[in-house]
C-alpha atoms as a PDB file:
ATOM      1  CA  UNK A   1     108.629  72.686  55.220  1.00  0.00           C
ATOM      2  CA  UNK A   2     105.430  73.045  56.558  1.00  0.00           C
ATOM      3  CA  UNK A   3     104.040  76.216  58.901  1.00  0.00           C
ATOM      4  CA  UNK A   4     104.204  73.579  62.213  1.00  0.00           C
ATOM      5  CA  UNK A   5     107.755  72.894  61.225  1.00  0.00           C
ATOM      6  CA  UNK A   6     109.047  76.522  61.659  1.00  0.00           C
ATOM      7  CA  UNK A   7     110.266  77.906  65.086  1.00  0.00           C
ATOM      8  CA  UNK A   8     108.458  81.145  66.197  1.00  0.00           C
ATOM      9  CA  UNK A   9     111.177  83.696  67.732  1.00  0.00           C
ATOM     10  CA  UNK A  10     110.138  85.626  71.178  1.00  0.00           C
ATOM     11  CA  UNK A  11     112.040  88.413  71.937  1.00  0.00           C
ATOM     12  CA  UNK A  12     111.873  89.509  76.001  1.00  0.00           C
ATOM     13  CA  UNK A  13     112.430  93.409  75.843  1.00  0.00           C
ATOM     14  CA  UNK A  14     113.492  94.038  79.265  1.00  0.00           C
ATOM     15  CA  UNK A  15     112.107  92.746  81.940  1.00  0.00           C
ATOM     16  CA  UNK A  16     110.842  93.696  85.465  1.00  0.00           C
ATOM     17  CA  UNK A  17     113.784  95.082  87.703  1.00  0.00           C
ATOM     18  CA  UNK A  18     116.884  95.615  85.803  1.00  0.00           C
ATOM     19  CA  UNK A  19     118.443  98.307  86.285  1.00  0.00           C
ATOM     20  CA  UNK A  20     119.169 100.848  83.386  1.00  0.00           C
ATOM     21  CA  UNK A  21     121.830 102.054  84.615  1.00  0.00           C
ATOM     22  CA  UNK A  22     123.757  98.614  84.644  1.00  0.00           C
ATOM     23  CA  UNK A  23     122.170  97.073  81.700  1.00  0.00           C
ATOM     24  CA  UNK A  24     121.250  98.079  78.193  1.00  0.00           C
ATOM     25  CA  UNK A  25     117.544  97.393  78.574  1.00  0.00           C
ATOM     26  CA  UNK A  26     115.079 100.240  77.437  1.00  0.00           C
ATOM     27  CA  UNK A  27     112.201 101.783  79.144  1.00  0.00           C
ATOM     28  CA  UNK A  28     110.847 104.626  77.286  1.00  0.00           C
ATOM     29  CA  UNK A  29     108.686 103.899  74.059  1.00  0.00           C
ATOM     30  CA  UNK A  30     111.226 105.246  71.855  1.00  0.00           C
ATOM     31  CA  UNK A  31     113.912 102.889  73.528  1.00  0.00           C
ATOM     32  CA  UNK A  32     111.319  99.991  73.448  1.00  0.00           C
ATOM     33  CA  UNK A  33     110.528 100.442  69.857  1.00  0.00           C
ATOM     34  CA  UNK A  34     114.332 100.500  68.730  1.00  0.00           C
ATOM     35  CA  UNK A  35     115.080  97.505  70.754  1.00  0.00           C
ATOM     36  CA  UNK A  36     112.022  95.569  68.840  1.00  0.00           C
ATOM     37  CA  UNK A  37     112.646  96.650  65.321  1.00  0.00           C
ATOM     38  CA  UNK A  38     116.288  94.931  66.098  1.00  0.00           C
ATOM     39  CA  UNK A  39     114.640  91.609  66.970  1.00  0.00           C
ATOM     40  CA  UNK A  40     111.992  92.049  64.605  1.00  0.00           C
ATOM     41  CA  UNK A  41     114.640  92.609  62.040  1.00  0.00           C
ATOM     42  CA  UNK A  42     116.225  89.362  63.301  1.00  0.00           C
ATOM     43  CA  UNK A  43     113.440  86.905  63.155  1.00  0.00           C
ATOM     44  CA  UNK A  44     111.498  87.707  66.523  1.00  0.00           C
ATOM     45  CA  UNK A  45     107.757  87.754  65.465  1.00  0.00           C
ATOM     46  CA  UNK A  46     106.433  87.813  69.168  1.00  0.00           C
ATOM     47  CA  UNK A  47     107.258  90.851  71.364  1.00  0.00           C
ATOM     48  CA  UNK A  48     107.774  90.537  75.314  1.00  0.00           C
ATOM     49  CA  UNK A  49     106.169  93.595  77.040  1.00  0.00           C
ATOM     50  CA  UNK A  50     107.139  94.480  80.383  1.00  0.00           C
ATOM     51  CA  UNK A  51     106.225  98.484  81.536  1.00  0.00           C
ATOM     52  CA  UNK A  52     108.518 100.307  83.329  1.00  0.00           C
ATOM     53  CA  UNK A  53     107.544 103.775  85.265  1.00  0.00           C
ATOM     54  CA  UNK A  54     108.460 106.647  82.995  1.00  0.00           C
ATOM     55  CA  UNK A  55     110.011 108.970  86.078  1.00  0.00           C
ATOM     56  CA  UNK A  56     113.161 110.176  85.222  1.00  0.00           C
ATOM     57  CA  UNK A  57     115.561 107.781  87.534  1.00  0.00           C
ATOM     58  CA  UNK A  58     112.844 105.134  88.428  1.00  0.00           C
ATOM     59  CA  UNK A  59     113.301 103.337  84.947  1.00  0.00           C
ATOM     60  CA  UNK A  60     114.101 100.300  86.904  1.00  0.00           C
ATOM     61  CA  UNK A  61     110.314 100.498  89.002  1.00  0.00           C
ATOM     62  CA  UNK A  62     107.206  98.414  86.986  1.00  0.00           C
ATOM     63  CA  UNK A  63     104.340 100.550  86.318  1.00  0.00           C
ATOM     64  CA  UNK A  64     100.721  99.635  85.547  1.00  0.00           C
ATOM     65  CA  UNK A  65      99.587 102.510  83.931  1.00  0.00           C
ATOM     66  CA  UNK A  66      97.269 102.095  81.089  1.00  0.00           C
ATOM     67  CA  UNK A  67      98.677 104.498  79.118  1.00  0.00           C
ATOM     68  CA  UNK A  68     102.294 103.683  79.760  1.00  0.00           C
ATOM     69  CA  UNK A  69     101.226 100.478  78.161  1.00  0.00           C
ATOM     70  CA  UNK A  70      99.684 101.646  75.484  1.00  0.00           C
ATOM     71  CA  UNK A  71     102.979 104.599  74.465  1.00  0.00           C
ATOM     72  CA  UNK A  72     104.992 101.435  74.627  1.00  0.00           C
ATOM     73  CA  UNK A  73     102.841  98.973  72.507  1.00  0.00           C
ATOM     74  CA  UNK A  74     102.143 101.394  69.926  1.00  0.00           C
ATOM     75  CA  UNK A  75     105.599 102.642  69.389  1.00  0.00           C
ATOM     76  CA  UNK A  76     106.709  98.469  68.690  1.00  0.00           C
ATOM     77  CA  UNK A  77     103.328  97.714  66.048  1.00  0.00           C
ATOM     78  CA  UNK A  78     104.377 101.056  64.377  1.00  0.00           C
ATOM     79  CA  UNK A  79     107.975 100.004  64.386  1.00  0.00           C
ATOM     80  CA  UNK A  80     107.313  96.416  63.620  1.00  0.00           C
ATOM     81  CA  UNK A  81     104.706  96.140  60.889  1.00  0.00           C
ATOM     82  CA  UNK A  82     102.513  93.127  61.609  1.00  0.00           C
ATOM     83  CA  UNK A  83     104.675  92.123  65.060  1.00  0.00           C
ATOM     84  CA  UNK A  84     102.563  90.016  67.574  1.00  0.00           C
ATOM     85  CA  UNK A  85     102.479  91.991  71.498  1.00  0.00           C
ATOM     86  CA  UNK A  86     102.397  89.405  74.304  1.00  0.00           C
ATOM     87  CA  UNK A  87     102.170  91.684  77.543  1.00  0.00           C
ATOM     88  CA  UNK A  88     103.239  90.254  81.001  1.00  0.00           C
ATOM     89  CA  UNK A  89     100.572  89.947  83.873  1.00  0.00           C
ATOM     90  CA  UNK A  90     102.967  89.153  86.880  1.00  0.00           C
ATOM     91  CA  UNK A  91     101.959  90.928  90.012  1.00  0.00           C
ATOM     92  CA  UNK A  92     102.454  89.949  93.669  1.00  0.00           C
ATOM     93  CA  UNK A  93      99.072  89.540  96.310  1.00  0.00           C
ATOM     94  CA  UNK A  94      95.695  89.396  95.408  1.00  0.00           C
ATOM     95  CA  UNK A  95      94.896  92.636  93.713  1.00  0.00           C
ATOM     96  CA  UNK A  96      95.079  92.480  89.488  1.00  0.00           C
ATOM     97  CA  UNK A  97      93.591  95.282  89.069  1.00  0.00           C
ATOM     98  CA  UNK A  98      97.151  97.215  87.496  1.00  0.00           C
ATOM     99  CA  UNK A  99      97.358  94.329  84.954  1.00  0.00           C
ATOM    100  CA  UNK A 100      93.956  93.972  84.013  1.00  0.00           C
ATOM    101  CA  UNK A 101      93.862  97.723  83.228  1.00  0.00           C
ATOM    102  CA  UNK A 102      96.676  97.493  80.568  1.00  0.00           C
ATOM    103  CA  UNK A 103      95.195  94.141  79.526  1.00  0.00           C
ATOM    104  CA  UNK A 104      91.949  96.103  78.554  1.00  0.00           C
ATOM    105  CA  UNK A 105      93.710  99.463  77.301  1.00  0.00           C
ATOM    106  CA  UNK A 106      96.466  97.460  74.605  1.00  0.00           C
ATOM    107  CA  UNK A 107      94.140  94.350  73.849  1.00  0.00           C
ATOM    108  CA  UNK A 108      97.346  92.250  73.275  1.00  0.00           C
ATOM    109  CA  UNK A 109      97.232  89.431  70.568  1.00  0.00           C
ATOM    110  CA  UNK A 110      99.327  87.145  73.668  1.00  0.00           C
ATOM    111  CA  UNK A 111      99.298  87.931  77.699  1.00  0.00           C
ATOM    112  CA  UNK A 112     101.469  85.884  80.041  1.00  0.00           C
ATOM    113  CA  UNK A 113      99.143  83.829  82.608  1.00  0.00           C
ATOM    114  CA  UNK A 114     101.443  82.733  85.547  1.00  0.00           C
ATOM    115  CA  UNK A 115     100.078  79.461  85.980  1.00  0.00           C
ATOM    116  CA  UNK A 116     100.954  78.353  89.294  1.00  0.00           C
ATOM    117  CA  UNK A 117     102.443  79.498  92.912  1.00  0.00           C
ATOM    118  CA  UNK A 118     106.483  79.630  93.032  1.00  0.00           C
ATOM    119  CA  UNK A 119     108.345  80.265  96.437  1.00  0.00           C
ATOM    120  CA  UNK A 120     110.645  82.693  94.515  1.00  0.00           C
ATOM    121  CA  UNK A 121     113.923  82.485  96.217  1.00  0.00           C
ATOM    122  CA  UNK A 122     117.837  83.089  95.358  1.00  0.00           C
ATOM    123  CA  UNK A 123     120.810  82.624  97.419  1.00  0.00           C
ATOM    124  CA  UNK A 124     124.137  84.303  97.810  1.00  0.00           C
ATOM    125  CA  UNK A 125     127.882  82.625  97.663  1.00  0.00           C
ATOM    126  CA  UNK A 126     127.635  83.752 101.640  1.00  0.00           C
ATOM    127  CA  UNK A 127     124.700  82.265 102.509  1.00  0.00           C
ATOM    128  CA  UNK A 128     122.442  85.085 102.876  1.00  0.00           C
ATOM    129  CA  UNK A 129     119.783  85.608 100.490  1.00  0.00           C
ATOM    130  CA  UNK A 130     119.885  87.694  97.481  1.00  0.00           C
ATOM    131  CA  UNK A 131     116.882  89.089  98.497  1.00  0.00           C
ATOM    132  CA  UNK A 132     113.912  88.075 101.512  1.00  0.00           C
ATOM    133  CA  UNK A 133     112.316  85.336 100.625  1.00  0.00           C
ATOM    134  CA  UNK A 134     108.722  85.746  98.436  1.00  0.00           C
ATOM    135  CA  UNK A 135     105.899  84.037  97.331  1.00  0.00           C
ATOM    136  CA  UNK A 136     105.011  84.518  93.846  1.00  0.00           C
ATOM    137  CA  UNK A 137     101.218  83.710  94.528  1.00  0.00           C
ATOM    138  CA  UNK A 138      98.979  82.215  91.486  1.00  0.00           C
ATOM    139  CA  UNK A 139      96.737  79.967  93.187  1.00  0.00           C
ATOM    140  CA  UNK A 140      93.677  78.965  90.841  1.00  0.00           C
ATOM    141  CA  UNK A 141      91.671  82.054  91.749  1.00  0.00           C
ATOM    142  CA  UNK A 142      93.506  84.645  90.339  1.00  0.00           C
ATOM    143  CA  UNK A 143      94.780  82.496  87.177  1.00  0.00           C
ATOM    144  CA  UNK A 144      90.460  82.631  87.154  1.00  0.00           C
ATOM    145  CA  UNK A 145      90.774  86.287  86.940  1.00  0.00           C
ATOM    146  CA  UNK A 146      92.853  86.993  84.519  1.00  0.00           C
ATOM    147  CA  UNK A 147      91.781  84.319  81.953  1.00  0.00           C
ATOM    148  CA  UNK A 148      88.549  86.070  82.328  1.00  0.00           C
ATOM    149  CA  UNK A 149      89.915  89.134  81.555  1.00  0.00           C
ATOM    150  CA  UNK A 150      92.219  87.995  78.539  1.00  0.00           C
ATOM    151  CA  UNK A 151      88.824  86.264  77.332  1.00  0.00           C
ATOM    152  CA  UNK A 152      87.273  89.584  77.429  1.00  0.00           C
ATOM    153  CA  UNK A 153      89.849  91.481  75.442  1.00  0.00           C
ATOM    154  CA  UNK A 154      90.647  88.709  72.859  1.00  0.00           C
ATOM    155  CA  UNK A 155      94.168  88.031  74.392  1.00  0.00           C
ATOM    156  CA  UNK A 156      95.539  84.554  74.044  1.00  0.00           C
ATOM    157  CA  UNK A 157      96.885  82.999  77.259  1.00  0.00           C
ATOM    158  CA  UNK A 158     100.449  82.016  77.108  1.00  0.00           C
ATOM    159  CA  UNK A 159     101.034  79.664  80.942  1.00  0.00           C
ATOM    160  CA  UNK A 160     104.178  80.438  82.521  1.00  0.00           C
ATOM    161  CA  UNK A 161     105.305  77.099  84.054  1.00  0.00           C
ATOM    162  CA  UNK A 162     108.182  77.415  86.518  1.00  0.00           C
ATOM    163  CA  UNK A 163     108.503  73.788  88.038  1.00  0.00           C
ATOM    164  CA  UNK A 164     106.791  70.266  86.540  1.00  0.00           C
ATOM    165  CA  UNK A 165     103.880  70.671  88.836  1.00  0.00           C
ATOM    166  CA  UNK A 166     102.707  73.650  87.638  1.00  0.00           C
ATOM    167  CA  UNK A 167     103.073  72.388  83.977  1.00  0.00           C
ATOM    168  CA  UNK A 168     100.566  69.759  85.187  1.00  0.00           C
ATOM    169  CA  UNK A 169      98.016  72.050  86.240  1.00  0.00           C
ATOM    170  CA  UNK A 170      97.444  73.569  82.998  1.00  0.00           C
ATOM    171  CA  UNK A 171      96.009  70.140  81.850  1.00  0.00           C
ATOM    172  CA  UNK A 172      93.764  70.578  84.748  1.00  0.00           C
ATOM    173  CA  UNK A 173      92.519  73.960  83.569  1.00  0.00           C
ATOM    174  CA  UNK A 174      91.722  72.879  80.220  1.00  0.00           C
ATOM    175  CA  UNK A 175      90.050  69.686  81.631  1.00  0.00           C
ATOM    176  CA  UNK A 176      87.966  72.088  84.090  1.00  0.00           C
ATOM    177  CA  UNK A 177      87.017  74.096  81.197  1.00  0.00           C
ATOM    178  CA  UNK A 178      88.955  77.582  82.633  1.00  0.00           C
ATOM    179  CA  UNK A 179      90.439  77.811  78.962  1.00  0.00           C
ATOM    180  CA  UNK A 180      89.674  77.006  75.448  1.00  0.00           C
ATOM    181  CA  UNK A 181      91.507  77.391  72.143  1.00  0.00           C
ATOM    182  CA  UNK A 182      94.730  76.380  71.253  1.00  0.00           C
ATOM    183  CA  UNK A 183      97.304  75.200  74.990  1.00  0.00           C
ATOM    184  CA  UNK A 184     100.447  77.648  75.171  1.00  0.00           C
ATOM    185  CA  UNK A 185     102.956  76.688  77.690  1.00  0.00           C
ATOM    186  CA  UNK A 186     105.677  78.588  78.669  1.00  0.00           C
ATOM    187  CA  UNK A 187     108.877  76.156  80.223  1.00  0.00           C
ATOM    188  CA  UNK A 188     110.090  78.898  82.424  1.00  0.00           C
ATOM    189  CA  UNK A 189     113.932  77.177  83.207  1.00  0.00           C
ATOM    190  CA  UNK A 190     116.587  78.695  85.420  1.00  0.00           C
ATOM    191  CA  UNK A 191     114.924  80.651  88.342  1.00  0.00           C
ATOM    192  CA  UNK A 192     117.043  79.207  91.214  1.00  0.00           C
ATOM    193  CA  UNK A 193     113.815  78.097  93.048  1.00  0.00           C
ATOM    194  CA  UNK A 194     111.964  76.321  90.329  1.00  0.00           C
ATOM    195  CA  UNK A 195     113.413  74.142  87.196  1.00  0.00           C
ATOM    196  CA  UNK A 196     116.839  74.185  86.343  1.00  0.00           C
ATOM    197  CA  UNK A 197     118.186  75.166  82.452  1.00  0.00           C
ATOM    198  CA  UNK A 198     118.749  71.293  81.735  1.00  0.00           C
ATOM    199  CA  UNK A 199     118.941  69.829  78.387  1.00  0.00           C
ATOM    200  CA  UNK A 200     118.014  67.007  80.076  1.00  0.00           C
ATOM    201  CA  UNK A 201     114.939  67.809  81.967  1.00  0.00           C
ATOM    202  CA  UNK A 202     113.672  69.706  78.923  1.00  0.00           C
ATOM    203  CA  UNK A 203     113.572  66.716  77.070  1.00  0.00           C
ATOM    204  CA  UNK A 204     111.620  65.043  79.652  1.00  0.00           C
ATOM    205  CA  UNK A 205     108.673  67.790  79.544  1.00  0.00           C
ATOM    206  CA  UNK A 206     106.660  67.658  76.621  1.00  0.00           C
ATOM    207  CA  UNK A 207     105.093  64.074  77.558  1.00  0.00           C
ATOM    208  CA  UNK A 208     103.342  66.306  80.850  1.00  0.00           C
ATOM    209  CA  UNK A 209     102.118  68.887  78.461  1.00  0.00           C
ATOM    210  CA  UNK A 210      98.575  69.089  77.160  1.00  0.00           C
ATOM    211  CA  UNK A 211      97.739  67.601  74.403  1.00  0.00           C
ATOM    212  CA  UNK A 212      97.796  69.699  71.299  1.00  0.00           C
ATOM    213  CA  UNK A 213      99.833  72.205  73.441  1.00  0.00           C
ATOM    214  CA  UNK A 214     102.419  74.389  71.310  1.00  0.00           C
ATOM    215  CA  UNK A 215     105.131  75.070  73.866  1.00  0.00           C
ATOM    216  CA  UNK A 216     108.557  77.387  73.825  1.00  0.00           C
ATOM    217  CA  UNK A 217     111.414  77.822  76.474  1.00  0.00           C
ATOM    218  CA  UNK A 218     112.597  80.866  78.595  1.00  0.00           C
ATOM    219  CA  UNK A 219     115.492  80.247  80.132  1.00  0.00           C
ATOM    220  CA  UNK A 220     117.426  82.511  82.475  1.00  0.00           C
ATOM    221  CA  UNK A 221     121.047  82.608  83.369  1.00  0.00           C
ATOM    222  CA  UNK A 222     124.625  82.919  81.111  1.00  0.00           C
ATOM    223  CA  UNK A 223     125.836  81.398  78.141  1.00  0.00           C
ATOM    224  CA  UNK A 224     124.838  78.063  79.812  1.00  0.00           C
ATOM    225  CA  UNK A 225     121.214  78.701  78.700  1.00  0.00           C
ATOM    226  CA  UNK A 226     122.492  78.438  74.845  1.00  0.00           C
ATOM    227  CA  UNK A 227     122.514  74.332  74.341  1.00  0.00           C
ATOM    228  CA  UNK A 228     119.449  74.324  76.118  1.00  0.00           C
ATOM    229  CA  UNK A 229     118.191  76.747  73.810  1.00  0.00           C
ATOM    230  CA  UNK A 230     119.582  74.037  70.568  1.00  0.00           C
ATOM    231  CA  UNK A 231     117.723  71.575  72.451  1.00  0.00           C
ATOM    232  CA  UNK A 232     114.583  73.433  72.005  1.00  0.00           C
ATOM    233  CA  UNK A 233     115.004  73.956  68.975  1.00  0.00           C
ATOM    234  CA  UNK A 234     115.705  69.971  68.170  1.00  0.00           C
ATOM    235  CA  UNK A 235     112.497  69.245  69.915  1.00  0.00           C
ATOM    236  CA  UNK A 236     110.258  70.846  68.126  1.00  0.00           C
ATOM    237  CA  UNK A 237     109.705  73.883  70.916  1.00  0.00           C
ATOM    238  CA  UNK A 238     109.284  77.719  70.466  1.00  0.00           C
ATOM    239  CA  UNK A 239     112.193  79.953  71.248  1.00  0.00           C
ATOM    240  CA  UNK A 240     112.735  83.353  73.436  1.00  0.00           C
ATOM    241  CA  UNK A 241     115.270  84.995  74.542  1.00  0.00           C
ATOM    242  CA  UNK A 242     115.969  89.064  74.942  1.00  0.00           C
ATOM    243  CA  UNK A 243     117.659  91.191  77.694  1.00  0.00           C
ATOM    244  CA  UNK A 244     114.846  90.105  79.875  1.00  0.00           C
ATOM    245  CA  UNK A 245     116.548  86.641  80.228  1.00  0.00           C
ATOM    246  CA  UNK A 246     119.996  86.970  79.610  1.00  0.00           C
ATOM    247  CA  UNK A 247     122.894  89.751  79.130  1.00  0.00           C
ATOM    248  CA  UNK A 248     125.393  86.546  77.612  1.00  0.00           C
ATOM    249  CA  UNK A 249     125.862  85.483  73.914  1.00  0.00           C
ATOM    250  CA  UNK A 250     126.496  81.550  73.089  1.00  0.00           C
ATOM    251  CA  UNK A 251     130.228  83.383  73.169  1.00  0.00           C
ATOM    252  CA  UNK A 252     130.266  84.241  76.679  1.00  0.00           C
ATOM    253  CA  UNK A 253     130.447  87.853  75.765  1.00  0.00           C
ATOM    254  CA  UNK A 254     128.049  90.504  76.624  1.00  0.00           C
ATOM    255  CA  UNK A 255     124.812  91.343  74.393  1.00  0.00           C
ATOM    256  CA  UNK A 256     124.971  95.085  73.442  1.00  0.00           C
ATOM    257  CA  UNK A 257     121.024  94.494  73.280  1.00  0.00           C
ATOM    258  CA  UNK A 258     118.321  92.085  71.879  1.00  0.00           C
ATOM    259  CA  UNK A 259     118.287  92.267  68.238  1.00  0.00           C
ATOM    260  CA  UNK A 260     121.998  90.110  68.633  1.00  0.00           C
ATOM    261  CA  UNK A 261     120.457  87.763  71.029  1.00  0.00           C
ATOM    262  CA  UNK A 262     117.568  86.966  68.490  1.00  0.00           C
ATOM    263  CA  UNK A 263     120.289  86.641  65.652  1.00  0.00           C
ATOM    264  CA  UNK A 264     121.940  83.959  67.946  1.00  0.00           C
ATOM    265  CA  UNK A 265     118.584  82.205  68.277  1.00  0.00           C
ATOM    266  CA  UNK A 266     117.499  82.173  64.898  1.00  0.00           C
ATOM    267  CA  UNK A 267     120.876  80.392  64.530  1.00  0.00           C
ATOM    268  CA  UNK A 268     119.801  77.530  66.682  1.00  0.00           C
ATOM    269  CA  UNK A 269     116.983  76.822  65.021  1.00  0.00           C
ATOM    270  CA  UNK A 270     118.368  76.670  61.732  1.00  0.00           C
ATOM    271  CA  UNK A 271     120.473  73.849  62.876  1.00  0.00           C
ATOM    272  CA  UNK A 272     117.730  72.238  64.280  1.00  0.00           C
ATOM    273  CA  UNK A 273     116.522  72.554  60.321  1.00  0.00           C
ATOM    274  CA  UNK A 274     113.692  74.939  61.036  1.00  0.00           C
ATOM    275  CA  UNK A 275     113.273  78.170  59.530  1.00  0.00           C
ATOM    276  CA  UNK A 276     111.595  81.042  61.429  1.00  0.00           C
ATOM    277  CA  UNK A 277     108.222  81.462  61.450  1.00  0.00           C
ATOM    278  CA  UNK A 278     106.878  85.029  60.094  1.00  0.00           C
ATOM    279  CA  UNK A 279     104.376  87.165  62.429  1.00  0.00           C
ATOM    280  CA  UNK A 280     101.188  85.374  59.979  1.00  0.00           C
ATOM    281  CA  UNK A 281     102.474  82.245  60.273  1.00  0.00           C
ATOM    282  CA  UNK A 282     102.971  82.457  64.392  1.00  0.00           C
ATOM    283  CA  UNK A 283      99.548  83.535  64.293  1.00  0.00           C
ATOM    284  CA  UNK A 284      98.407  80.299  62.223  1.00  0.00           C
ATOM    285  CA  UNK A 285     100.409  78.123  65.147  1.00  0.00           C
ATOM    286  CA  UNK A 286      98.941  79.721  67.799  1.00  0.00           C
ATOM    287  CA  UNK A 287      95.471  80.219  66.598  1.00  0.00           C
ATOM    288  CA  UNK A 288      95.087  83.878  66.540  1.00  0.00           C
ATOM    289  CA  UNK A 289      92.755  86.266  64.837  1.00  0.00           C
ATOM    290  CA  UNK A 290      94.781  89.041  62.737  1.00  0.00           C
ATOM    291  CA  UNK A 291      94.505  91.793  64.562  1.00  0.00           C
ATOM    292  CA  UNK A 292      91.848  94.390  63.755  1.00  0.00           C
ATOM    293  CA  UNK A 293      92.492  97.900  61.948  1.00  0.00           C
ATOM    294  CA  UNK A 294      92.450 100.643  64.371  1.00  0.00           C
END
């Protein structure tokens, strides 16, 4: 088996607004660190970063303080020898100023680059929405921005695609010369506003990808998202999953926290006949430099 044939294993930590006190997900560095060494343990070799504001009872706020990112990214590498950081940029309005901060404080291997603008929108069984209506703005301008700054700190820019359209454009970046190196897309499936988690669809993707592009699959929702997942894995994608994503095992039963959800992914890979790929060899994929000795 060669290195291209192996499936490199994403683990999404936590996410942006889930609540701690409903869900299992951590927020302090100690809690983030634990989590990781689970799904490092269990075949994750990339590690989703989202920050979370340290004040006691405000665990389920974002933060953007540089050194909130940088407790939480040096409690995972010293918990997870070798373990690849891919911090999230996502931020509302014009002003990137809270990302690009913790971009320039961590210096992540991997940053998330939302590649296009999403009317993010879900609706209730009665009609009413599940919460007002937003834009999730990323019109070329700011995408600009913050490859500029991920070319400044070394940080490879994975695109977060969350319709076809937007999967487009990142051929259009390359072509315009915003980005160079190796393509990463992101298939961002199950948002109730952009693509839907189907097997179907998925299949459909990779011919509107970049060439050369490496690509993976998030997908959001229940145990629904898990043949989607296999599907992934059959095609020759990247796979993530964590407590960011989903709170549901291929079961149906609920994840007690990520290192079981990477377990179940690993599985589907394997039956796709891929092994998983080990932090060095993600690196080799994705064409990243080892990260320097502090």
């Amino acid at each position: 088996m060669t290195t291209h044939d192996k499936a490199i294993l994403t683990c999404a930590l936590t996410g942006v607004l889930t609540d701690p006190k409903q869900h299992p997900v951590p927020v302090t560095p100690e809690q983030m660190a634990a989590e990781a060494r689970d799904a490092f343990n269990a075949g994750a070799s990339i590690m989703h970063v989202h920050l979370r504001s340290q004040e006691p009872g405000f665990g389920h706020m974002p933060s953007w303080d540089p050194e909130v990112a940088a407790a939480v990214c040096d409690a995972i590498r010293a918990a997870c020898p070798g373990v690849i950081i891919n911090l999230t940029t996502g931020i509302l309005g014009k002003d990137i100023s809270g990302p690009a901060a913790c971009l320039r404080r961590v210096k992540p291997e991997i940053a998330a680059c939302n590649a296009g603008t999403l009317n993010y929108l879900k609706l209730k069984a009665d009609g009413s929405w599940a919460w007002p209506p937003m834009v999730f703005d990323n019109p070329v301008a700011k995408v600009q921005q913050f490859l500029d700054v991920m070319a400044e700190t070394g940080t490879h820019p994975e695109f977060e695609c969350f319709d076809v359209g937007i999967l487009r454009s990142v051929g259009m970046y390359l072509g315009a010369g915003m980005v160079k190196g190796v393509p990463e897309v992101n298939l961002v499936m199950g948002v109730a506003s952009g693509m839907p988690c189907d097997a179907e669809l998925l299949a459909l993707l990779p011919r509107y990808m970049p060439e050369g592009a490496v690509w993976q699959s998030t997908l959001i929702g229940r145990a629904e998202v898990w043949p989607v997942h296999q599907k992934t894995a059959d095609l020759g994608g990247h796979l993530r999953t964590g407590l960011e994503d989903t709170f549901y095992r291929p079961d149906g039963s609920r994840a007690a926290g990520n290192g079981v959800l990477i377990d179940d992914l690993a599985a589907c890979a394997r039956r796709a006949g891929r092994e998983v790929a080990t932090p060095a060899e993600a690196r080799a994929m994705l064409g990243l430099h080892a990260p320097v000795a502090a």
